[in-house]
PDB file of N, CA and C in Angstrom:
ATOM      1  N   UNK A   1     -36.231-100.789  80.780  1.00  0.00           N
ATOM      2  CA  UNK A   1     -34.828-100.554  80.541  1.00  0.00           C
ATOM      3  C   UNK A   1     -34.638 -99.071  80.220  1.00  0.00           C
ATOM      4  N   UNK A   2     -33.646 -98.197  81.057  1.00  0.00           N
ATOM      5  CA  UNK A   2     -33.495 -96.723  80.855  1.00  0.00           C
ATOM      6  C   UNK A   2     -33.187 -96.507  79.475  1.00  0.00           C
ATOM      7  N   UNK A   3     -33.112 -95.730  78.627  1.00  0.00           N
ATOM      8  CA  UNK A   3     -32.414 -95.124  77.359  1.00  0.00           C
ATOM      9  C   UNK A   3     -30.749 -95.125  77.752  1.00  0.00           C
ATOM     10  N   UNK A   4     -30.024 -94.700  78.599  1.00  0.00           N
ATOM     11  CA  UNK A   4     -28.962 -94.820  78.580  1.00  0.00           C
ATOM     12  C   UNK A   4     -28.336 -96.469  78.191  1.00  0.00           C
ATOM     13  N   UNK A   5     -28.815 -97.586  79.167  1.00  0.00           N
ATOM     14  CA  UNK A   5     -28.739 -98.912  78.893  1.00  0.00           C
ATOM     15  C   UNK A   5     -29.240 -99.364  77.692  1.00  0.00           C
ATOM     16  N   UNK A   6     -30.231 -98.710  76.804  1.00  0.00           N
ATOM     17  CA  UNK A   6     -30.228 -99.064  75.455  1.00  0.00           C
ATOM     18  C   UNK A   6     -29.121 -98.987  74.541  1.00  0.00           C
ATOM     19  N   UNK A   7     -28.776 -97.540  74.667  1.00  0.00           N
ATOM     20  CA  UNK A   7     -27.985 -96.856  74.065  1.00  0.00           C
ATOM     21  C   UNK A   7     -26.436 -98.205  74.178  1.00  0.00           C
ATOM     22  N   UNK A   8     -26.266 -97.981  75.322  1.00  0.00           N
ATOM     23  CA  UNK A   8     -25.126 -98.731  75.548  1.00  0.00           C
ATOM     24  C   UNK A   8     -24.662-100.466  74.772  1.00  0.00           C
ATOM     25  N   UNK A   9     -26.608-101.119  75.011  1.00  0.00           N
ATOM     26  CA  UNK A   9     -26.273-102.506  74.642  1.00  0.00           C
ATOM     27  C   UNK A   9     -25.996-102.184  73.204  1.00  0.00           C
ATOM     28  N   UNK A  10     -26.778-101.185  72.119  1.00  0.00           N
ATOM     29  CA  UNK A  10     -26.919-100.761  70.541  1.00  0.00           C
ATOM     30  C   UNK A  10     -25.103-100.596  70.343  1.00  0.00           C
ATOM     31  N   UNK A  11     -24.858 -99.788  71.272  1.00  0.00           N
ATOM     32  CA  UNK A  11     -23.696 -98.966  71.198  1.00  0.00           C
ATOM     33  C   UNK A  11     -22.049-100.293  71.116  1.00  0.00           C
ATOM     34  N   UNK A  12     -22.487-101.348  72.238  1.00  0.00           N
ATOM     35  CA  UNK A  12     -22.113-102.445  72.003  1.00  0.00           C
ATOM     36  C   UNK A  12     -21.668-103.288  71.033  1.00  0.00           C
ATOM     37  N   UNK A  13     -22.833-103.665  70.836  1.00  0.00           N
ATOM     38  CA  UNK A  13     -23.211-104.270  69.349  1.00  0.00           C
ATOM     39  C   UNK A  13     -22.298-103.872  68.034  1.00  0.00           C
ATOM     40  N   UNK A  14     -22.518-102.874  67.892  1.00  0.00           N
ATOM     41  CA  UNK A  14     -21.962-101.912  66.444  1.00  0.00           C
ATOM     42  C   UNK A  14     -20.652-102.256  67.159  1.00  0.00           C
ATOM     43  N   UNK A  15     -20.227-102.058  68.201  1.00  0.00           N
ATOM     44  CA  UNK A  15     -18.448-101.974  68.096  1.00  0.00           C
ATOM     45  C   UNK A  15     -18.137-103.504  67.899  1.00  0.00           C
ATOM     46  N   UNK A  16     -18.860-104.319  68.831  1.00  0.00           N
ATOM     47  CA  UNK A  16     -18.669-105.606  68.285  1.00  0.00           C
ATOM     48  C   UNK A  16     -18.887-106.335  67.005  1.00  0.00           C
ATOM     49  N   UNK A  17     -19.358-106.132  66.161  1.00  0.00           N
ATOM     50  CA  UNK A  17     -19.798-105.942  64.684  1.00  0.00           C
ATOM     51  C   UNK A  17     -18.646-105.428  63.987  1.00  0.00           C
ATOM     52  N   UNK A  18     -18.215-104.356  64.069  1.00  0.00           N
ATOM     53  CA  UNK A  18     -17.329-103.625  63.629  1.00  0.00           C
ATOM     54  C   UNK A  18     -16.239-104.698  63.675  1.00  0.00           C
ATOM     55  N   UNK A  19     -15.691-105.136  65.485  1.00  0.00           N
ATOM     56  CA  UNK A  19     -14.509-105.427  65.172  1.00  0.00           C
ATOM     57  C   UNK A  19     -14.623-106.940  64.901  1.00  0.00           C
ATOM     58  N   UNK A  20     -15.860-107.512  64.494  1.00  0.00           N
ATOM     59  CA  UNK A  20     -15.723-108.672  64.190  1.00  0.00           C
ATOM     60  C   UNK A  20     -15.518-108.896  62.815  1.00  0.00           C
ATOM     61  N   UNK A  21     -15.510-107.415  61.927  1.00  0.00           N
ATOM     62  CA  UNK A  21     -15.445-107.330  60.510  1.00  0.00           C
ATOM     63  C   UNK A  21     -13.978-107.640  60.252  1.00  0.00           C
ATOM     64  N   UNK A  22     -13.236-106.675  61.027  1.00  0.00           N
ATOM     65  CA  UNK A  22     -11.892-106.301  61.268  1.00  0.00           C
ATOM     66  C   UNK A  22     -11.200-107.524  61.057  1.00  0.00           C
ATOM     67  N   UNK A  23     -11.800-108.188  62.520  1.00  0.00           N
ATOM     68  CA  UNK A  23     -10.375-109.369  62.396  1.00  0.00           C
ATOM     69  C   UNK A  23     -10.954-110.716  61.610  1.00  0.00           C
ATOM     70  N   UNK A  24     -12.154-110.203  60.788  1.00  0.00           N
ATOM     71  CA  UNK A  24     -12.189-111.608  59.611  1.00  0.00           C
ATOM     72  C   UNK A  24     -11.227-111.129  58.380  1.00  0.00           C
ATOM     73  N   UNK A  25     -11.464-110.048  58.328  1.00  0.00           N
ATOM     74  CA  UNK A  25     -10.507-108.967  57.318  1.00  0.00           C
ATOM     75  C   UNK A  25      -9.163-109.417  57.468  1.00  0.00           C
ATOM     76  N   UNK A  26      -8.477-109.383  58.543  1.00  0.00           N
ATOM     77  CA  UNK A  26      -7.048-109.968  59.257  1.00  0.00           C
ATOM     78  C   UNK A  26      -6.650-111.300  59.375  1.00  0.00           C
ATOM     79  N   UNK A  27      -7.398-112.183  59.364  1.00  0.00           N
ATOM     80  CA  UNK A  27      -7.137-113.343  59.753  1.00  0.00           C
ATOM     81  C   UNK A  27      -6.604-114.003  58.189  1.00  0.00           C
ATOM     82  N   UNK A  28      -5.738-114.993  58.414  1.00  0.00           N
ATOM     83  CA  UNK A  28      -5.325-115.655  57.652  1.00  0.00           C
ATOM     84  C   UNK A  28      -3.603-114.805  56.529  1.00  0.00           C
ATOM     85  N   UNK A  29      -3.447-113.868  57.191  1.00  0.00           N
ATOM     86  CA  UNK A  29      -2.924-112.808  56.496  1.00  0.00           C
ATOM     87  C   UNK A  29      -1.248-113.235  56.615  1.00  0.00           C
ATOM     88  N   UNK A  30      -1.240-113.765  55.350  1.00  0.00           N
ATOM     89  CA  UNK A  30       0.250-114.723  54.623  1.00  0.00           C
ATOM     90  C   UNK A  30       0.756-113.770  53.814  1.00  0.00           C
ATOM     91  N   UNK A  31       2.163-113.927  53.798  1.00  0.00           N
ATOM     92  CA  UNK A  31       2.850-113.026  52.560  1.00  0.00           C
ATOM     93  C   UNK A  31       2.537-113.787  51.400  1.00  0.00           C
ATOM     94  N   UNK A  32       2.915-113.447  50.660  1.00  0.00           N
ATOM     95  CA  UNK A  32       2.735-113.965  49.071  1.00  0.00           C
ATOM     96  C   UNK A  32       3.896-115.238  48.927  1.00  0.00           C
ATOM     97  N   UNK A  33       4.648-114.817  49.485  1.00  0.00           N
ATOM     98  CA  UNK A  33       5.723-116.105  49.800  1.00  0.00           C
ATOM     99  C   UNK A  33       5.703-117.285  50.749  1.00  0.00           C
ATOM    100  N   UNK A  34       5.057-117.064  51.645  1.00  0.00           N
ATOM    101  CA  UNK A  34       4.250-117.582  52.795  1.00  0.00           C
ATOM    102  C   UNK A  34       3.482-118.580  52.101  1.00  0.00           C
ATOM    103  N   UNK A  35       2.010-118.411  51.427  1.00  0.00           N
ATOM    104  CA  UNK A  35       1.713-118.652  50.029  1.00  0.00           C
ATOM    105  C   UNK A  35       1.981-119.429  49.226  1.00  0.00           C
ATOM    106  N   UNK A  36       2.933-119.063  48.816  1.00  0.00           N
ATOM    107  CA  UNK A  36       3.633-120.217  47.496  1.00  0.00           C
ATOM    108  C   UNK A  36       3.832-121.310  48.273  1.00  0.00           C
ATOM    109  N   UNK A  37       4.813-121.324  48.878  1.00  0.00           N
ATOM    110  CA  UNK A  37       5.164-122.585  49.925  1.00  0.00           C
ATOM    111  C   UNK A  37       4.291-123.100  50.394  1.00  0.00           C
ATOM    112  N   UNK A  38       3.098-123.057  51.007  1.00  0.00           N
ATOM    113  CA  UNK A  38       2.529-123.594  51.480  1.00  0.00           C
ATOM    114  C   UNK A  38       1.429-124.126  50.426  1.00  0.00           C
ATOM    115  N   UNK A  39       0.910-123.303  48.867  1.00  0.00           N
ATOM    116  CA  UNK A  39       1.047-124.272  47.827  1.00  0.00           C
ATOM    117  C   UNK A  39       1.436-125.292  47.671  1.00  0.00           C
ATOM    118  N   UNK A  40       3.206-125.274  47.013  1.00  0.00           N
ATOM    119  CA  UNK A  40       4.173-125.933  46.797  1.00  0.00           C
ATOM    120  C   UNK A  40       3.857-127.039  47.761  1.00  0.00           C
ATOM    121  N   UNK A  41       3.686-127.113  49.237  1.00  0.00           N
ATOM    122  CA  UNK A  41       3.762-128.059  49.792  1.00  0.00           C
ATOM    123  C   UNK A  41       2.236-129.170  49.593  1.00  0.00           C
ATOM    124  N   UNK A  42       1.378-128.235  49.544  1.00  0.00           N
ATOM    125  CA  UNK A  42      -0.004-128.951  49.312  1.00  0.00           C
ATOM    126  C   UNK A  42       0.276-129.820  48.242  1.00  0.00           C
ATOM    127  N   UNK A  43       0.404-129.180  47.140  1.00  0.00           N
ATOM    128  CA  UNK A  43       0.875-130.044  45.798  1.00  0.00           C
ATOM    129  C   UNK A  43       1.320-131.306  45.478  1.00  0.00           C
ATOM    130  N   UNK A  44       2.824-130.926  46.302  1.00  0.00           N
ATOM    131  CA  UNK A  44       3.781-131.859  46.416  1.00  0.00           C
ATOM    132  C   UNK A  44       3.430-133.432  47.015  1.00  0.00           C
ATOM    133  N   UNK A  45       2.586-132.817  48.628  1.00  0.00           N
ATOM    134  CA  UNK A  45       2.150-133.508  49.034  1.00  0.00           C
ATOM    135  C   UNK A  45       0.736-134.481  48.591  1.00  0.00           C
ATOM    136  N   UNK A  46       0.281-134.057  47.283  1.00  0.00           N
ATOM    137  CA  UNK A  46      -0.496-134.854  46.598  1.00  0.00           C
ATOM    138  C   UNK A  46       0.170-135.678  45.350  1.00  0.00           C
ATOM    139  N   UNK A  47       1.243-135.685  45.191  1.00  0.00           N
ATOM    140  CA  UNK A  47       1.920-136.635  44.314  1.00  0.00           C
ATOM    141  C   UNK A  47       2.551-135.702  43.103  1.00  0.00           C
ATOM    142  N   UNK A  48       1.924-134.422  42.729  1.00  0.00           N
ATOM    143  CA  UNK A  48       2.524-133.398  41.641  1.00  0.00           C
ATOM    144  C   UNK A  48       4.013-133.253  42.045  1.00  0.00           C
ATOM    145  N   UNK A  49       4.572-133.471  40.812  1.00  0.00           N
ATOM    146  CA  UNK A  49       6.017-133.601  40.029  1.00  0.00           C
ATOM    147  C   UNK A  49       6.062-131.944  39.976  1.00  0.00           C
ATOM    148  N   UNK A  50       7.050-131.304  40.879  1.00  0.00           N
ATOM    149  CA  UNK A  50       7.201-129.305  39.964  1.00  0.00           C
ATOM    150  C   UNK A  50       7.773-129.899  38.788  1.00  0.00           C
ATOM    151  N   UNK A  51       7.104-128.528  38.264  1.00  0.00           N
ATOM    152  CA  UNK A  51       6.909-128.417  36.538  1.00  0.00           C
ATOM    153  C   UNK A  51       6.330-129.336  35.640  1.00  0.00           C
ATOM    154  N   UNK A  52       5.239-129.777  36.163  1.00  0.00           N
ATOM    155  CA  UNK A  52       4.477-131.237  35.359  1.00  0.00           C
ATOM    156  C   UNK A  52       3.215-130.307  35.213  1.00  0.00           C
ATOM    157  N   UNK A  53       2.333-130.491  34.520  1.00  0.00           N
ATOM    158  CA  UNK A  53       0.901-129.970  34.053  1.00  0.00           C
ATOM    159  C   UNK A  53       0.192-130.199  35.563  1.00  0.00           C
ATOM    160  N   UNK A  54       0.072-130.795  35.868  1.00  0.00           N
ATOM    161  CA  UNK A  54      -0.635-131.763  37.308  1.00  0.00           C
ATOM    162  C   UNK A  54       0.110-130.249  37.930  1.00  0.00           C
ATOM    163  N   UNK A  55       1.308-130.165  38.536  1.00  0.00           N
ATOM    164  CA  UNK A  55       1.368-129.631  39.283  1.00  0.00           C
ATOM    165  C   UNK A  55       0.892-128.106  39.271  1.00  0.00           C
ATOM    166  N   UNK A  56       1.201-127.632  38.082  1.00  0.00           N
ATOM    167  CA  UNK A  56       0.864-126.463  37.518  1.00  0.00           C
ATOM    168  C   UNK A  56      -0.717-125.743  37.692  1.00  0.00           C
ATOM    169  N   UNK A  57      -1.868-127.072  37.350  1.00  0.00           N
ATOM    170  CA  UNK A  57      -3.366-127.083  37.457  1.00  0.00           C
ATOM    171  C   UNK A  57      -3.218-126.631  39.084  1.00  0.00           C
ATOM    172  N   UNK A  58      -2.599-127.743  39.652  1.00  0.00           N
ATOM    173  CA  UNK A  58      -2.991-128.018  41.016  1.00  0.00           C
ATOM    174  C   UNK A  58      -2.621-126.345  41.592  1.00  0.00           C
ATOM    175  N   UNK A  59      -1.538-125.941  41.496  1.00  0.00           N
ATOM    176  CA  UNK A  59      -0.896-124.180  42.133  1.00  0.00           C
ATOM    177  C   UNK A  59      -2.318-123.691  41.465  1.00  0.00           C
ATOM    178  N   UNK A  60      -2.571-123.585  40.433  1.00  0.00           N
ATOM    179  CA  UNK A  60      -3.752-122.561  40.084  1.00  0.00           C
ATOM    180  C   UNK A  60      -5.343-122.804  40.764  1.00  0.00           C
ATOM    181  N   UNK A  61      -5.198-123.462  40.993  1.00  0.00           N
ATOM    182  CA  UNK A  61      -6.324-124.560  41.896  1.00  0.00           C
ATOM    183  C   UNK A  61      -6.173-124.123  43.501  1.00  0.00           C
ATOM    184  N   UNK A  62      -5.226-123.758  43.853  1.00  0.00           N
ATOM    185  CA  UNK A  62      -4.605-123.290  45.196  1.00  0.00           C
ATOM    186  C   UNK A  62      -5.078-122.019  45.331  1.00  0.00           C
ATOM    187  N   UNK A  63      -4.517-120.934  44.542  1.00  0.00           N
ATOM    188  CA  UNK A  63      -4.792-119.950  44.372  1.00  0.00           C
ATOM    189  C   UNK A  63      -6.432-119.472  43.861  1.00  0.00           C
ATOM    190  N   UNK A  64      -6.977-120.070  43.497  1.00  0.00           N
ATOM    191  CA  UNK A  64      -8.366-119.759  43.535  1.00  0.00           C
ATOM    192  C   UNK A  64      -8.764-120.008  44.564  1.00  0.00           C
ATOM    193  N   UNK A  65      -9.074-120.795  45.356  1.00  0.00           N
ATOM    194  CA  UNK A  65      -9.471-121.407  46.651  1.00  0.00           C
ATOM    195  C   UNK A  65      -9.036-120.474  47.705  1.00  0.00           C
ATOM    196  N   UNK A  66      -7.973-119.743  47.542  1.00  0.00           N
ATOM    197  CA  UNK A  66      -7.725-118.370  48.321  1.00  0.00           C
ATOM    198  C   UNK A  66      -8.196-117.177  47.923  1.00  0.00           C
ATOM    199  N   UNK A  67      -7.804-117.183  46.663  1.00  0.00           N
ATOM    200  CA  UNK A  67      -9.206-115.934  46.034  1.00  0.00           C
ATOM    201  C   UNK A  67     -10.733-115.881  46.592  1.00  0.00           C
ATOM    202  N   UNK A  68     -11.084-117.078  46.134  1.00  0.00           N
ATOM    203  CA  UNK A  68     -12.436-117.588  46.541  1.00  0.00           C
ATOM    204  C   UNK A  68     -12.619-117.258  48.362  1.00  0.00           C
ATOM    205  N   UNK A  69     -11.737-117.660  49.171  1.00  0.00           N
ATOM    206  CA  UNK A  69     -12.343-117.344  50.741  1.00  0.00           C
ATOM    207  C   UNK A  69     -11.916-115.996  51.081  1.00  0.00           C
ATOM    208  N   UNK A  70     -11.139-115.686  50.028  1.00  0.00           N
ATOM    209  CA  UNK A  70     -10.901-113.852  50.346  1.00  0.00           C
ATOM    210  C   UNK A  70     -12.127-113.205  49.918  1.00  0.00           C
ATOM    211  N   UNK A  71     -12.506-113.405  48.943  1.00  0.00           N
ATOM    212  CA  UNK A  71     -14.228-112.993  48.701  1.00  0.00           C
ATOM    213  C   UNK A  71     -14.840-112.998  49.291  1.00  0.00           C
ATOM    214  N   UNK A  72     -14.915-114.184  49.558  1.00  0.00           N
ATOM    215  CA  UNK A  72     -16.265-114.668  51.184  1.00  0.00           C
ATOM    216  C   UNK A  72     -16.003-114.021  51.988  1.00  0.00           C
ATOM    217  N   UNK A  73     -14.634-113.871  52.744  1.00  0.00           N
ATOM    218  CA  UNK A  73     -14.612-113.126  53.708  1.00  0.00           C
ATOM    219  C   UNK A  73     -14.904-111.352  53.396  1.00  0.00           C
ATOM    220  N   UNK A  74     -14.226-111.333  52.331  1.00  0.00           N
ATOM    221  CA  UNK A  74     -14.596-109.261  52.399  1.00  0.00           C
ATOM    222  C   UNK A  74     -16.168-109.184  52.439  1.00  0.00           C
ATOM    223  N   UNK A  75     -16.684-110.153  51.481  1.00  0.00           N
ATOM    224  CA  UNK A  75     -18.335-109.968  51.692  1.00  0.00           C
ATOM    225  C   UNK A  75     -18.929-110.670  52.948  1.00  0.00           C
ATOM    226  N   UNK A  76     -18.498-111.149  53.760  1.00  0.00           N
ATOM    227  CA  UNK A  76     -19.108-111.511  55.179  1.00  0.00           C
ATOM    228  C   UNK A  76     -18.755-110.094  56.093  1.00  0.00           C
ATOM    229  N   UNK A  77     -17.770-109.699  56.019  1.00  0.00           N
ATOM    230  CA  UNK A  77     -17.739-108.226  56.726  1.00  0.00           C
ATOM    231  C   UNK A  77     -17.961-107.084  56.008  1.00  0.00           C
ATOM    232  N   UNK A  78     -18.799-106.937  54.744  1.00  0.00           N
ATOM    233  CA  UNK A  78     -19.799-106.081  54.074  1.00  0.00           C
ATOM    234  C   UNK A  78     -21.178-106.232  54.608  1.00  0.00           C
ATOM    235  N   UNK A  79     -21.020-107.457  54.554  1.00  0.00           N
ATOM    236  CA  UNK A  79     -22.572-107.787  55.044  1.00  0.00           C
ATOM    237  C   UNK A  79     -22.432-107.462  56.425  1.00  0.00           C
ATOM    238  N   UNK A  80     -22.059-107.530  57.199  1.00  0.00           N
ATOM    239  CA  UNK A  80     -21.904-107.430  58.659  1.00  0.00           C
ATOM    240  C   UNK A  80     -21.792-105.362  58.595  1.00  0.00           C
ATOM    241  N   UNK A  81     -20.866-105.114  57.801  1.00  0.00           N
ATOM    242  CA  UNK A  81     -21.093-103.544  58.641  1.00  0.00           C
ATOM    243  C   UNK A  81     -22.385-103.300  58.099  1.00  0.00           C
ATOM    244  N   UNK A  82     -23.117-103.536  57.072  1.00  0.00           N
ATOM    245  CA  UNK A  82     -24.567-103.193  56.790  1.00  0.00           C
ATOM    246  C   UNK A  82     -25.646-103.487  57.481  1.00  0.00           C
ATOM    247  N   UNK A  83     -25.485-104.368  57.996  1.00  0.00           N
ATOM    248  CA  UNK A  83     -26.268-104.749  58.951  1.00  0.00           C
ATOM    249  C   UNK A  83     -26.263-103.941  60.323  1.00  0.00           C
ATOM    250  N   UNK A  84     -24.899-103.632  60.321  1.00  0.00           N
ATOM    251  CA  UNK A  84     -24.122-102.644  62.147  1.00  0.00           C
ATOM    252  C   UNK A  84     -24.997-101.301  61.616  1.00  0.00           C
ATOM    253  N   UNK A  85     -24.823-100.867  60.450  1.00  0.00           N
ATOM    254  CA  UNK A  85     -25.386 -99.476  60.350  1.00  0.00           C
ATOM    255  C   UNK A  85     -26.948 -99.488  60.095  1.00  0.00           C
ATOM    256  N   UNK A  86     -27.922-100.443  59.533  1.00  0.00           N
ATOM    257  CA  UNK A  86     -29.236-100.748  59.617  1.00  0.00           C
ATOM    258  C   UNK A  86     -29.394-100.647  61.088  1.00  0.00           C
ATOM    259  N   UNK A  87     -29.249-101.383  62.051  1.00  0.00           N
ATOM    260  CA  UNK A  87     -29.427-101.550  63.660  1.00  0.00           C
ATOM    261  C   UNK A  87     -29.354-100.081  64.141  1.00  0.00           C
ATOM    262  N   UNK A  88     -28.200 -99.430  63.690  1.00  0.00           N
ATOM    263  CA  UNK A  88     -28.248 -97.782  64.163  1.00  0.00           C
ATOM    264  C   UNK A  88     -28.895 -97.128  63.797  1.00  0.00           C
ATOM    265  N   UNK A  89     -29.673 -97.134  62.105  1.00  0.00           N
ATOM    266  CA  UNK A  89     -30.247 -96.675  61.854  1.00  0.00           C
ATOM    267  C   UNK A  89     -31.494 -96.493  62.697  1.00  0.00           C
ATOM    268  N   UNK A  90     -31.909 -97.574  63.206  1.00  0.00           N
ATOM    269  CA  UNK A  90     -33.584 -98.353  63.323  1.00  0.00           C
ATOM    270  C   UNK A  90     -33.120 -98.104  65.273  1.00  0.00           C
ATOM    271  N   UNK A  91     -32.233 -98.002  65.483  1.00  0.00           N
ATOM    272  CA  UNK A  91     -32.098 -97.287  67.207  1.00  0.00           C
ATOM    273  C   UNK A  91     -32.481 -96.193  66.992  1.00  0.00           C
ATOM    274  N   UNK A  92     -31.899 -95.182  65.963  1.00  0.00           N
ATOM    275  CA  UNK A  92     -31.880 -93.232  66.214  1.00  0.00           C
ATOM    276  C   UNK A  92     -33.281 -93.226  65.952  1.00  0.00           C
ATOM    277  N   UNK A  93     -33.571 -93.949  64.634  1.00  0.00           N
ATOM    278  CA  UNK A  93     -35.513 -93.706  64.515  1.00  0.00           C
ATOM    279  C   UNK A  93     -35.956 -94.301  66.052  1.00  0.00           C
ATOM    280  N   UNK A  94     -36.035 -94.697  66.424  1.00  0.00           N
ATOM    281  CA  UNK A  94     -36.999 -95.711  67.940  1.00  0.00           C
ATOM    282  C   UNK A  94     -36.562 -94.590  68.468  1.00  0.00           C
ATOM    283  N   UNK A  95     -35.552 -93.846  68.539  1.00  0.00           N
ATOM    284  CA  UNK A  95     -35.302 -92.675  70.202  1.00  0.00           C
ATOM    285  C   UNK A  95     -35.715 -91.555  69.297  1.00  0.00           C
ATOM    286  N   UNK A  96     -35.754 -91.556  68.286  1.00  0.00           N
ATOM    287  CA  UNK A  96     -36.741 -90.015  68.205  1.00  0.00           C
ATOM    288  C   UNK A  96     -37.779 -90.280  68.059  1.00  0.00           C
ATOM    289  N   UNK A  97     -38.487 -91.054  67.714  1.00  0.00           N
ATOM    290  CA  UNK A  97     -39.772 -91.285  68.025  1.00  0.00           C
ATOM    291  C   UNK A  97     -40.176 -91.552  69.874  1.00  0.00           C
ATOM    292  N   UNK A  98     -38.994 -92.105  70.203  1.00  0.00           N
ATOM    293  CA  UNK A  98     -39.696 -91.997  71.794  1.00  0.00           C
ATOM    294  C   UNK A  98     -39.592 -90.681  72.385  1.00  0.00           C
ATOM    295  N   UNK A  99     -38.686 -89.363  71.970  1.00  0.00           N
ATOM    296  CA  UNK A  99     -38.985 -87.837  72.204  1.00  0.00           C
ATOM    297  C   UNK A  99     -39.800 -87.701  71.907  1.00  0.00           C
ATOM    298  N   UNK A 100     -40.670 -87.742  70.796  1.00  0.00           N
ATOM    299  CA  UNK A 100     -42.025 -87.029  70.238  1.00  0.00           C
ATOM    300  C   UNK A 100     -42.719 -87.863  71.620  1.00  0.00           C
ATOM    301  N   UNK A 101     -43.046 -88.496  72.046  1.00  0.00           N
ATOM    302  CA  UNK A 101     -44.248 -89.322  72.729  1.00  0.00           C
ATOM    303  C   UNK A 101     -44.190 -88.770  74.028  1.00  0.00           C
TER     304      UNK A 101
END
């Protein structure tokens, strides 16, 4: 395989990496009002009374569970660009070591 076609599949990769960070970053992306309602409706739709303790637990219970996969996700595309820039790293070492040879 030439060095140019290396270059290219490496070169690949990282952009695909990149933008697979991107649109995990993007996805799911609700207003804050968007949000509530669709709370409100989860809730509701489990039998919680608005303004009852039940319902109250349950909204805070909502909102973690979105906290919680917003985490996951920023750290699945942390982990992912670290990985995009390890791979580049470990390409530029392999092609300068294949100049010296």
């Amino acid at each position: 395989m030439s060095k140019a076609s290396q270059n290219h599949i490496v070169n690949r990769r990282l952009s695909a990496g990149t933008m697979f960070a991107g649109l995990l970053i993007l996805t799911g992306c609700q207003t804050p009002e968007q949000e509530r309602y669709a709370d409100l409706d989860t809730c509701s739709g489990m039998g919680a009374r608005y303004g009852s303790s039940s319902h109250t637990a349950c909204m805070l219970q909502q909102q973690q569970r979105r906290d919680d996969a917003q985490l996951r996700t920023l750290e699945s595309a942390r982990l992912s660009q670290i990985m995009a820039e390890d791979a580049r790293r470990q390409h530029e070492r392999m092609r300068r070591e294949r100049r010296r040879d």
